[in-house]
N, C-alpha and C. Protein backbone atom coordinates (compact mmCIF):
# COMPACT_ATOMS: atom_id res chain seq x y z
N UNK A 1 4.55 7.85 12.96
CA UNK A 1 3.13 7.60 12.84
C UNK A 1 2.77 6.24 13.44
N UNK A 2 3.62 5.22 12.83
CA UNK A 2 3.21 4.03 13.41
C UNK A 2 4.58 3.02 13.77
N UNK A 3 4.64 2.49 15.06
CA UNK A 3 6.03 1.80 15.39
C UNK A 3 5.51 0.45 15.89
N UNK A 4 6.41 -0.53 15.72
CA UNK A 4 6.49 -1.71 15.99
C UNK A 4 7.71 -2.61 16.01
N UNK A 5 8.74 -2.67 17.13
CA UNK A 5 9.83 -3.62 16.49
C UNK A 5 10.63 -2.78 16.00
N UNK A 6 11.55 -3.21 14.93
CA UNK A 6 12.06 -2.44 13.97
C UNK A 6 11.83 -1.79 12.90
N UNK A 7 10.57 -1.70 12.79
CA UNK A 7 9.45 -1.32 11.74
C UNK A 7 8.90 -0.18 11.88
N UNK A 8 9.04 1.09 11.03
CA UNK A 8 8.44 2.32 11.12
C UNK A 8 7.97 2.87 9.77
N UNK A 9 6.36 3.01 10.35
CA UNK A 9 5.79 3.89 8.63
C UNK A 9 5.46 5.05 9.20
N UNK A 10 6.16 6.31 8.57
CA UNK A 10 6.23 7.43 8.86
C UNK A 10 5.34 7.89 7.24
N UNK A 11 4.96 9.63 7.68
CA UNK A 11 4.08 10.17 6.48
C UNK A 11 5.92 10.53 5.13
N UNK A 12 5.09 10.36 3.84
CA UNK A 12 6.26 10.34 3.06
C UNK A 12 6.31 11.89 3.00
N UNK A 13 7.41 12.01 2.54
CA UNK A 13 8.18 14.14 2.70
C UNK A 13 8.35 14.30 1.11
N UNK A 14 8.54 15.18 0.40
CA UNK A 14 9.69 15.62 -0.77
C UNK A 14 10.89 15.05 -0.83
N UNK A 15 11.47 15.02 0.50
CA UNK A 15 12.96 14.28 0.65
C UNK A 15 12.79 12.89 -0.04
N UNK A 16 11.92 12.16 0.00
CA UNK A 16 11.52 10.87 -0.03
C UNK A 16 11.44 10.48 -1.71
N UNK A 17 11.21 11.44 -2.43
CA UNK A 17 11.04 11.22 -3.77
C UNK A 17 12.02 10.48 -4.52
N UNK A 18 13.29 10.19 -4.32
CA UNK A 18 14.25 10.04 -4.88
C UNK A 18 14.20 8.54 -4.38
N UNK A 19 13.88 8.06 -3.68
CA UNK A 19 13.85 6.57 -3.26
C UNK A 19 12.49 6.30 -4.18
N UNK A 20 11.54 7.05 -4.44
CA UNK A 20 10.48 6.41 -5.19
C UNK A 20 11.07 6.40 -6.78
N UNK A 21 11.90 6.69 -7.50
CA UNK A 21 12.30 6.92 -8.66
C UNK A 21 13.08 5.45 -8.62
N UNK A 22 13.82 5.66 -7.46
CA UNK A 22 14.88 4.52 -7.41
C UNK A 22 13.68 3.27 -7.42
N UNK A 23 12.58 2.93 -6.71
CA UNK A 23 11.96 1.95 -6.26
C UNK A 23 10.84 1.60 -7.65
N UNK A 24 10.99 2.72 -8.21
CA UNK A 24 9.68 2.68 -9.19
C UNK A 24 10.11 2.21 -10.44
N UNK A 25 11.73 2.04 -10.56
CA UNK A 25 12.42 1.96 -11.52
C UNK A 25 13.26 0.36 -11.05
N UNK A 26 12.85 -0.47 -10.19
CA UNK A 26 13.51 -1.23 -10.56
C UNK A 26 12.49 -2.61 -10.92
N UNK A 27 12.72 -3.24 -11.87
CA UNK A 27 12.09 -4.42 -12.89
C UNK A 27 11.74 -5.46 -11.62
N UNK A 28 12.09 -5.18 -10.60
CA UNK A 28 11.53 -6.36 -9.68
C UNK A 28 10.45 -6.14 -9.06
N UNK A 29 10.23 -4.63 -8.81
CA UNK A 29 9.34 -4.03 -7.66
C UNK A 29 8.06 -4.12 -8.91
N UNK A 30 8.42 -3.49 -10.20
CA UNK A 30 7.40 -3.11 -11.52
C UNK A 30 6.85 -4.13 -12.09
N UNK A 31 7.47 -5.69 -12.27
CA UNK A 31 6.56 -6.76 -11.82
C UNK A 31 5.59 -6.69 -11.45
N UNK A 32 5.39 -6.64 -10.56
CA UNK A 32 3.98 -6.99 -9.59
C UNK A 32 3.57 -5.34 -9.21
N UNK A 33 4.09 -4.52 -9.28
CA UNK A 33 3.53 -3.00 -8.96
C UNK A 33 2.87 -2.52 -10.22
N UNK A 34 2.11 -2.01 -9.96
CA UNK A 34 1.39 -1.48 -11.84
C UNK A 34 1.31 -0.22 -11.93
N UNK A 35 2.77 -0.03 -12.28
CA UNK A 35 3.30 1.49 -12.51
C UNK A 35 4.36 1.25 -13.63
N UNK A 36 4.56 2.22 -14.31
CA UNK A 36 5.75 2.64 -15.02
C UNK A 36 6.26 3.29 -14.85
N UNK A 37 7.85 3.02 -15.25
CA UNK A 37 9.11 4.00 -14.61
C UNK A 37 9.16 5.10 -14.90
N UNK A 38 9.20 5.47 -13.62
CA UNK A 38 9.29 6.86 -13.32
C UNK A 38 10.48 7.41 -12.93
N UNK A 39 10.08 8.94 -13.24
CA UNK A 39 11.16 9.57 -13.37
C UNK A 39 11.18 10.85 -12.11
N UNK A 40 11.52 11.39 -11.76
CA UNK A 40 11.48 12.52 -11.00
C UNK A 40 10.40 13.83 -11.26
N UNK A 41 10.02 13.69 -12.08
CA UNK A 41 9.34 14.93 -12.10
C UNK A 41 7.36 14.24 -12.51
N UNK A 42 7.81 12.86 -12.81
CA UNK A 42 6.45 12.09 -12.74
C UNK A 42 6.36 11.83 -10.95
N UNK A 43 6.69 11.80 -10.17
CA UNK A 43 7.12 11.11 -8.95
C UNK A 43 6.18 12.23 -8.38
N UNK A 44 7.04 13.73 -8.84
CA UNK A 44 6.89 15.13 -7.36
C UNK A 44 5.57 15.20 -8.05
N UNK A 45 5.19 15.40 -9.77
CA UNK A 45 3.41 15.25 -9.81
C UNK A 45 2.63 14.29 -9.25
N UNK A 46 2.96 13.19 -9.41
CA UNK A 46 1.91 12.26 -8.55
C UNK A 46 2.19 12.21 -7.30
N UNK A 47 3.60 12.39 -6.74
CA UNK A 47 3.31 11.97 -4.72
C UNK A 47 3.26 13.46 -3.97
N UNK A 48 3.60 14.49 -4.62
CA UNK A 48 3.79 15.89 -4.30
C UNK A 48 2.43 16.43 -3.70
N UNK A 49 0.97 16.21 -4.26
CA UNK A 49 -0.19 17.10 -3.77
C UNK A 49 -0.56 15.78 -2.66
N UNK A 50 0.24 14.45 -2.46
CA UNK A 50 -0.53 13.82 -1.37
C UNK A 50 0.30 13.83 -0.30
N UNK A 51 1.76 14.54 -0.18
CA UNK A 51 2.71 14.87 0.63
C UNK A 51 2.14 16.26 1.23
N UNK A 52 1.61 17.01 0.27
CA UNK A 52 0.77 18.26 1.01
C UNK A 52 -0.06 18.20 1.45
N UNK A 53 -1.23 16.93 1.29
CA UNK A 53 -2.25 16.75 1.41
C UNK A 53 -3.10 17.42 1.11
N UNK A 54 -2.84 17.40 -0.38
CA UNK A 54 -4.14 17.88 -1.29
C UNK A 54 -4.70 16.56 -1.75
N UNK A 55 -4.84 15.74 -1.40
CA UNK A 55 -5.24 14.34 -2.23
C UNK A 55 -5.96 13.40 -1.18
N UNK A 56 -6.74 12.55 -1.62
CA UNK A 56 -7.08 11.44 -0.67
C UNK A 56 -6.68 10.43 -0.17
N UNK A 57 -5.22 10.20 -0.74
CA UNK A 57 -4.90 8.89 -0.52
C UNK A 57 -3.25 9.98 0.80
N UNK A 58 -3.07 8.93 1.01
CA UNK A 58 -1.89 9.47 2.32
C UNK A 58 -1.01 8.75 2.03
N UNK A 59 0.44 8.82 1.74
CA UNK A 59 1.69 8.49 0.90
C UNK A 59 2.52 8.17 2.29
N UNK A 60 2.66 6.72 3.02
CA UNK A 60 3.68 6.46 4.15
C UNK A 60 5.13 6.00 3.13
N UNK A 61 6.09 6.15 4.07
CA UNK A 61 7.66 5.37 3.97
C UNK A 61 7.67 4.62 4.89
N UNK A 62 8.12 3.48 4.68
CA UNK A 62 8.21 2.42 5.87
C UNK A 62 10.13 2.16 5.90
N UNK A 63 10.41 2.19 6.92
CA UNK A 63 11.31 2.27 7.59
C UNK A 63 11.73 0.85 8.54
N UNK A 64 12.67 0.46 8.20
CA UNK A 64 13.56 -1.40 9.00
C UNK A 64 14.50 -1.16 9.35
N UNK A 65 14.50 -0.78 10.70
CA UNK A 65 15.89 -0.65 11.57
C UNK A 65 16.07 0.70 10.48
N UNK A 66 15.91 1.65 11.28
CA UNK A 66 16.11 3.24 10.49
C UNK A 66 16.41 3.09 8.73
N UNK A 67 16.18 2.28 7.98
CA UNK A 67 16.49 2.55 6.78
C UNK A 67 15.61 2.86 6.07
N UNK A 68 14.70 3.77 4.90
CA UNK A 68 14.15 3.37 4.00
C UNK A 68 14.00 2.21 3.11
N UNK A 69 12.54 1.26 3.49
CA UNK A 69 12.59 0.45 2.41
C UNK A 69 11.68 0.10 1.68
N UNK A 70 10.73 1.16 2.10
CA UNK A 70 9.28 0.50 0.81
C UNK A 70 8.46 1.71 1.47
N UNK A 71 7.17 1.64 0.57
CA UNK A 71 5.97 2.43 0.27
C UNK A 71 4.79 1.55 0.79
N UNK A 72 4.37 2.70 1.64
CA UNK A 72 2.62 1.95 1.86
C UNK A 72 1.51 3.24 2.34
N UNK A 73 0.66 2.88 1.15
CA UNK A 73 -0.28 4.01 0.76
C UNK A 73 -1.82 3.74 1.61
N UNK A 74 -2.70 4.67 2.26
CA UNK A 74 -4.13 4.37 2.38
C UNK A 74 -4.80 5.43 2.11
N UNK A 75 -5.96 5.23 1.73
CA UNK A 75 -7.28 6.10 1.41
C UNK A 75 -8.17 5.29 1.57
N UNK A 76 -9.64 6.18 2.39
CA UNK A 76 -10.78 6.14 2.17
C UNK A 76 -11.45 5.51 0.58
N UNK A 77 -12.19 4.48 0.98
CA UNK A 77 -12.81 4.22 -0.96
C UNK A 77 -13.73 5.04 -1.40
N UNK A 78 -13.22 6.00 -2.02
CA UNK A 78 -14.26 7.07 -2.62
C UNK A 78 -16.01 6.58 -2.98
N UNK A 79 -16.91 7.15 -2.69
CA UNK A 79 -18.33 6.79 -3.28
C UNK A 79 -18.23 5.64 -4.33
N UNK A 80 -18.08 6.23 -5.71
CA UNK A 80 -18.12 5.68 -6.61
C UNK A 80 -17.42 4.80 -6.79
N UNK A 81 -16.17 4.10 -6.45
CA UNK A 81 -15.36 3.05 -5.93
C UNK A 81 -15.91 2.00 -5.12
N UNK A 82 -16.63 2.74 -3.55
CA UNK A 82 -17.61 1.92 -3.12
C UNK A 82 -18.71 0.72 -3.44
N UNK A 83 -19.04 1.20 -4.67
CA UNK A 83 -20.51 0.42 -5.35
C UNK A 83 -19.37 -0.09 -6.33
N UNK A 84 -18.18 0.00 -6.97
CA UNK A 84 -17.96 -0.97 -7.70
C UNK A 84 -17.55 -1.89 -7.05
N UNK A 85 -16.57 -1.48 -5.78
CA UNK A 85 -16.23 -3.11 -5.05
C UNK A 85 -17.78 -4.17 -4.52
N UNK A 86 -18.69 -2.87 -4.76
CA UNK A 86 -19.87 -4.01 -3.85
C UNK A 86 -20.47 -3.53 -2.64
N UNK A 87 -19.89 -2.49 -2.48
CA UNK A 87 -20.36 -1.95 -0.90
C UNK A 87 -21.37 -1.06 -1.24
N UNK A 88 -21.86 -0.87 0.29
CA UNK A 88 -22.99 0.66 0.51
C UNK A 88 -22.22 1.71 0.48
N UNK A 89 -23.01 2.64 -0.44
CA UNK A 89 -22.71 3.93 0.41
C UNK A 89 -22.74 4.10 1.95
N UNK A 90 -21.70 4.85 2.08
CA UNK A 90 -21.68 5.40 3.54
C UNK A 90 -20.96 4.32 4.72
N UNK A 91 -20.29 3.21 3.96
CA UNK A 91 -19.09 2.19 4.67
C UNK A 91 -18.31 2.93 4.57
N UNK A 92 -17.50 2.32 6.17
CA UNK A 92 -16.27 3.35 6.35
C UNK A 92 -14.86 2.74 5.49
N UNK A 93 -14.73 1.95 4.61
CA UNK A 93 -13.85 1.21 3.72
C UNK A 93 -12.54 1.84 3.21
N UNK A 94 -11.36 1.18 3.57
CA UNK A 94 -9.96 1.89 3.52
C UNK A 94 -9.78 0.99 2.34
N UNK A 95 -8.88 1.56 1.82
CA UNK A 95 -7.98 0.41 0.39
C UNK A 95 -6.58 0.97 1.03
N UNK A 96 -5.66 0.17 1.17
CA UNK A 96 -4.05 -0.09 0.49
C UNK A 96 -3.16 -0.29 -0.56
N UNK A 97 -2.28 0.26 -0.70
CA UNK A 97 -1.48 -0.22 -1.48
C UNK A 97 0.57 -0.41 -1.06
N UNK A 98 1.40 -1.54 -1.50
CA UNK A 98 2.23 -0.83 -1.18
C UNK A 98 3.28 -1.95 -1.32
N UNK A 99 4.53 -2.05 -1.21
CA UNK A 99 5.76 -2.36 -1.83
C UNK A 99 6.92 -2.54 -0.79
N UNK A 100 7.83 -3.34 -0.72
CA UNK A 100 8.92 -3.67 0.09
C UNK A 100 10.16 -3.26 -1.62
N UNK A 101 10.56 -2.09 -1.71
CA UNK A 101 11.56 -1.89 -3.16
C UNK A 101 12.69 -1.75 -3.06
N UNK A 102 13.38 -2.80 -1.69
CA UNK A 102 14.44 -3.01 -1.42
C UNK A 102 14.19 -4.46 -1.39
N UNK A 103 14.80 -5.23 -2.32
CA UNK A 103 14.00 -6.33 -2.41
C UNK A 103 15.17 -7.40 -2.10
N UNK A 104 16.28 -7.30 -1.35
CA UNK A 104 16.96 -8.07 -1.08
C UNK A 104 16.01 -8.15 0.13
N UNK A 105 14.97 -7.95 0.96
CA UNK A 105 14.23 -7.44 2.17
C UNK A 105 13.06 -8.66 1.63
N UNK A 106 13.07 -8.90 0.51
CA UNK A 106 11.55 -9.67 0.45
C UNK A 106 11.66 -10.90 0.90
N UNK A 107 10.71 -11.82 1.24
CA UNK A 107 10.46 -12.83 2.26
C UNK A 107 10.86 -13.34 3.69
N UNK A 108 11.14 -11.80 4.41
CA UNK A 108 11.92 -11.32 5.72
C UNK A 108 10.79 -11.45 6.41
N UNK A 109 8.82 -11.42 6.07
CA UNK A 109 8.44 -10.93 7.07
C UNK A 109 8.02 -9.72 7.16
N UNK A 110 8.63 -9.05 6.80
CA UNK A 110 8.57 -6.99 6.72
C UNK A 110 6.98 -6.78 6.23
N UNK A 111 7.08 -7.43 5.11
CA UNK A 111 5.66 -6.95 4.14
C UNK A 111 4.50 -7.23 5.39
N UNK A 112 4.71 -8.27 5.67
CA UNK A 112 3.53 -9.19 6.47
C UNK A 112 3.18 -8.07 8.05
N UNK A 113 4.19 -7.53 8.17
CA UNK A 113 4.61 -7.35 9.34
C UNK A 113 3.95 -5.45 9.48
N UNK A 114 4.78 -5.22 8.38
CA UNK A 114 3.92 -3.48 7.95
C UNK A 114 2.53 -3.31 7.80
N UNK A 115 1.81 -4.59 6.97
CA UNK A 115 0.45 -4.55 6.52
C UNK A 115 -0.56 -4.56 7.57
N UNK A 116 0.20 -5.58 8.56
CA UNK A 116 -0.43 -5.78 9.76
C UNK A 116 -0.62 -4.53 10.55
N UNK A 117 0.50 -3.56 11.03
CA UNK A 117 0.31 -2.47 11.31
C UNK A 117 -0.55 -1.42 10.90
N UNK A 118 -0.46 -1.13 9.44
CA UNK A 118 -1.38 -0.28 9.07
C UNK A 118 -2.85 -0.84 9.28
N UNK A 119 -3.20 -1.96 8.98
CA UNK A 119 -4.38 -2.26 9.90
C UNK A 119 -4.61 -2.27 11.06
N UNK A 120 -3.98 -2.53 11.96
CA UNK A 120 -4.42 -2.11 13.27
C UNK A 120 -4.71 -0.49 13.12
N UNK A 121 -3.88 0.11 12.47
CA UNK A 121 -4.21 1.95 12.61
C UNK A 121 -5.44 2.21 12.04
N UNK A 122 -5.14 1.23 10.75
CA UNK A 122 -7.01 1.85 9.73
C UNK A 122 -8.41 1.63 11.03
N UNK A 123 -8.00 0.92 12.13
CA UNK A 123 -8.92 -0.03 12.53
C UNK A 123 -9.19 0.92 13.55
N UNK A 124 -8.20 1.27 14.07
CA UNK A 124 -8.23 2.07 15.20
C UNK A 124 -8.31 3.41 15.24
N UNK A 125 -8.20 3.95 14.26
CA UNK A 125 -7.41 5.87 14.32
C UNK A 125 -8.76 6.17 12.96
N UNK A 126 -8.95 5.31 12.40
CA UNK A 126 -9.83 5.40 11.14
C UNK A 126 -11.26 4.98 11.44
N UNK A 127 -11.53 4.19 12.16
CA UNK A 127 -12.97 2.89 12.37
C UNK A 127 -13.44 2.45 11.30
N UNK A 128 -12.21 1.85 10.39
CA UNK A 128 -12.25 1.26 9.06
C UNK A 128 -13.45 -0.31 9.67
N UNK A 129 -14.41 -0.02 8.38
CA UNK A 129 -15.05 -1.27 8.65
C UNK A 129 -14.16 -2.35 8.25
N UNK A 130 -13.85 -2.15 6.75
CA UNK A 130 -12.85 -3.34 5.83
C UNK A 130 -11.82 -2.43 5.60
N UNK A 131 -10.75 -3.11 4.96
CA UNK A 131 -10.05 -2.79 4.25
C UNK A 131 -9.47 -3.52 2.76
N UNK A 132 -9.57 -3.30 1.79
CA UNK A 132 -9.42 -3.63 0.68
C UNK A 132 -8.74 -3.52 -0.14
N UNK A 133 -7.65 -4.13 -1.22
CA UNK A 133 -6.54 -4.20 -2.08
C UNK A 133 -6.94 -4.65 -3.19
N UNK A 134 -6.15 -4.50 -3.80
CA UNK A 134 -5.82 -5.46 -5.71
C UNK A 134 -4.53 -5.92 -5.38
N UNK A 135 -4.92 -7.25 -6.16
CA UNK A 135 -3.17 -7.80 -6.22
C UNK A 135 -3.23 -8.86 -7.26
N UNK A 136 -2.10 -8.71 -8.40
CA UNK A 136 -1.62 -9.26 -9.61
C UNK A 136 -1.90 -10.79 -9.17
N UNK A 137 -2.95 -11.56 -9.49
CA UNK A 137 -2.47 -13.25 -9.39
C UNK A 137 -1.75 -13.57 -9.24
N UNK A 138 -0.76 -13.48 -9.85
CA UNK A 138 0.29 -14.04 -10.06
C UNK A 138 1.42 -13.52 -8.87
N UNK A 139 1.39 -12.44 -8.08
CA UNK A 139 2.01 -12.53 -6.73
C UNK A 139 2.23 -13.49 -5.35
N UNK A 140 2.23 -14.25 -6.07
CA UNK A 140 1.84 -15.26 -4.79
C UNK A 140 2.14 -14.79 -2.96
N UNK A 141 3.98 -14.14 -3.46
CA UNK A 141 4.49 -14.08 -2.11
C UNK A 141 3.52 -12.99 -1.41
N UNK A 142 2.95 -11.80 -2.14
CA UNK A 142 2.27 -10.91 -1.57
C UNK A 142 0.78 -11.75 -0.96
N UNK A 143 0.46 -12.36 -2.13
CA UNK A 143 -0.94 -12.81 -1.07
C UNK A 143 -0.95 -13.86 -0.24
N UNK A 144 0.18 -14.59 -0.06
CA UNK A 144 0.28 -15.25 1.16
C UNK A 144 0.69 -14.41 2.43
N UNK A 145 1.70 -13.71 2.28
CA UNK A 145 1.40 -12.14 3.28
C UNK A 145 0.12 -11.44 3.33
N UNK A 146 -0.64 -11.18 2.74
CA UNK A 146 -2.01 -10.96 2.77
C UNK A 146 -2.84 -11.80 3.50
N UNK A 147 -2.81 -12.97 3.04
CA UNK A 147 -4.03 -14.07 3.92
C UNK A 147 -3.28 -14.50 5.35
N UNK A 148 -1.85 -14.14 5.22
CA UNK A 148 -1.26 -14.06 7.35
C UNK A 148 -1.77 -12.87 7.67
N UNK A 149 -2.35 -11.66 7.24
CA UNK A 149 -2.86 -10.82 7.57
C UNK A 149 -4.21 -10.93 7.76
N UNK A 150 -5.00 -11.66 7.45
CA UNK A 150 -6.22 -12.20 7.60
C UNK A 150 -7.11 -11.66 6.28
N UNK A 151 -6.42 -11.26 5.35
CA UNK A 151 -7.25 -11.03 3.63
C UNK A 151 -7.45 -12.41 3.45
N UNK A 152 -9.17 -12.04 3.01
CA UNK A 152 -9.49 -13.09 2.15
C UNK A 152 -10.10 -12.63 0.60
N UNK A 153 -9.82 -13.60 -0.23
CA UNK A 153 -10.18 -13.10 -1.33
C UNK A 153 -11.50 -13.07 -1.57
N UNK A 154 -11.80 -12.26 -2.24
CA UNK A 154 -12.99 -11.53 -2.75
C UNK A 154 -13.76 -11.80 -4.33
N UNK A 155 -13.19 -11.52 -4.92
CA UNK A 155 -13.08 -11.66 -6.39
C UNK A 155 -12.29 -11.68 -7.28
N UNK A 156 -12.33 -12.26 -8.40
CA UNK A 156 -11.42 -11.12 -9.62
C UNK A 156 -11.99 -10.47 -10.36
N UNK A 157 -10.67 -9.70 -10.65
CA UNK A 157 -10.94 -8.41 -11.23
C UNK A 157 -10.53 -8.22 -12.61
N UNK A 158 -10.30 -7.34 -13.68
CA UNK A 158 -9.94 -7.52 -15.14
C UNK A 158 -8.07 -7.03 -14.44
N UNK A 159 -7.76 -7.83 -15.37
CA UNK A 159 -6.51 -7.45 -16.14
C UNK A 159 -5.63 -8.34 -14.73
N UNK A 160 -5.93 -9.74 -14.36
CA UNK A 160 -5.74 -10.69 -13.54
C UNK A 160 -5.60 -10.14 -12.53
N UNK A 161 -6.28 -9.25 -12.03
CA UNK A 161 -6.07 -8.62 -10.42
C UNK A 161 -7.39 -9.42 -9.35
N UNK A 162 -6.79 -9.69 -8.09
CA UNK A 162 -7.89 -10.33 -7.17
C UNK A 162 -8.28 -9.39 -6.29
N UNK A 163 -9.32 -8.79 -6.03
CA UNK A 163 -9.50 -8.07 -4.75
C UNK A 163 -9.75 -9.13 -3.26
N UNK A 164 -9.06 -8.35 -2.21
CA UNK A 164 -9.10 -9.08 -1.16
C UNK A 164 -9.41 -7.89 -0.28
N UNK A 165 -10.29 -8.80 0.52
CA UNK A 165 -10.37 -7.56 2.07
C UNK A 165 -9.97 -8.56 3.47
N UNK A 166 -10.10 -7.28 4.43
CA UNK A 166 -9.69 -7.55 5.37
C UNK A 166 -10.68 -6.83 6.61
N UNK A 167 -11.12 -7.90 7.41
CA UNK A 167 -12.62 -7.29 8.41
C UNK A 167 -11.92 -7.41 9.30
């Protein structure tokens, strides 16, 4: 779907589930990810109807030098999502989400490096006006990868989350 370097985010498969159990389950990634561990059959219900694409959001694997090593998610901001971040109806507004859960991999660059990509695609393949995230305060390393991506913060949000976009 999308290449750069050694860097590949491909659409996520069924095959793929078993790295999200592994990734969803480890205390480093669940930190700063706001999920609870999961198990295999929580995994194929929640990533299963957006691997078929019954869902709105689109489930990538990102890939470093052919390996699996993290998750990065986009969707359209639904209507009603829209007016809570602040926007008009009828903006073309993408949100992200997403994880490096091979974390001997973190402060390589990768994160900075993937995010960047999927924006150029939202930008290009989408005619994303913004694009928009949540991220735990307390992440620092993620939102300094964020603001090299050109996010700026926006607000906060409850439960110490900052929204940031990206024009």
């Amino acid at each position: 779907m999308i290449l750069r370097d050694d860097v590949v985010i491909r659409k996520m498969k069924h095959s793929d589930f078993g790295l999200m159990v592994k990734w969803l389950n480890d205390p480093l990634v669940l930190e700063f990810y706001e999920e609870t561990p999961f198990n295999s059959d929580k995994v194929s219900k929640k990533y299963g109807p957006r691997v078929d694409g019954n869902h709105y959001v689109t489930p990538c694997i990102v890939e470093y030098k052919k390996v699996s090593i993290g998750y990065i998610q986009f969707y359209a901001i639904q209507e009603s999502e829209l007016k809570k971040y602040g926007y008009s109806v009828g903006q073309n507004v993408y949100g992200i989400d997403q994880f490096i859960g091979e974390t001997q991999l973190w402060g390589k660059g990768i994160g900075t490096s993937m995010i960047s990509m999927m924006l150029n695609y939202l930008s290009i393949k989408k005619s994303s006006s913004s694009v928009i995230l949540e991220v735990k305060s307390n992440n620092l390393r993620a939102i300094s990868s964020y603001k090299k991506c050109g996010f700026k913060k926006i607000k906060e949000l409850n439960n110490d989350l900052i929204l940031m976009e990206w024009k």
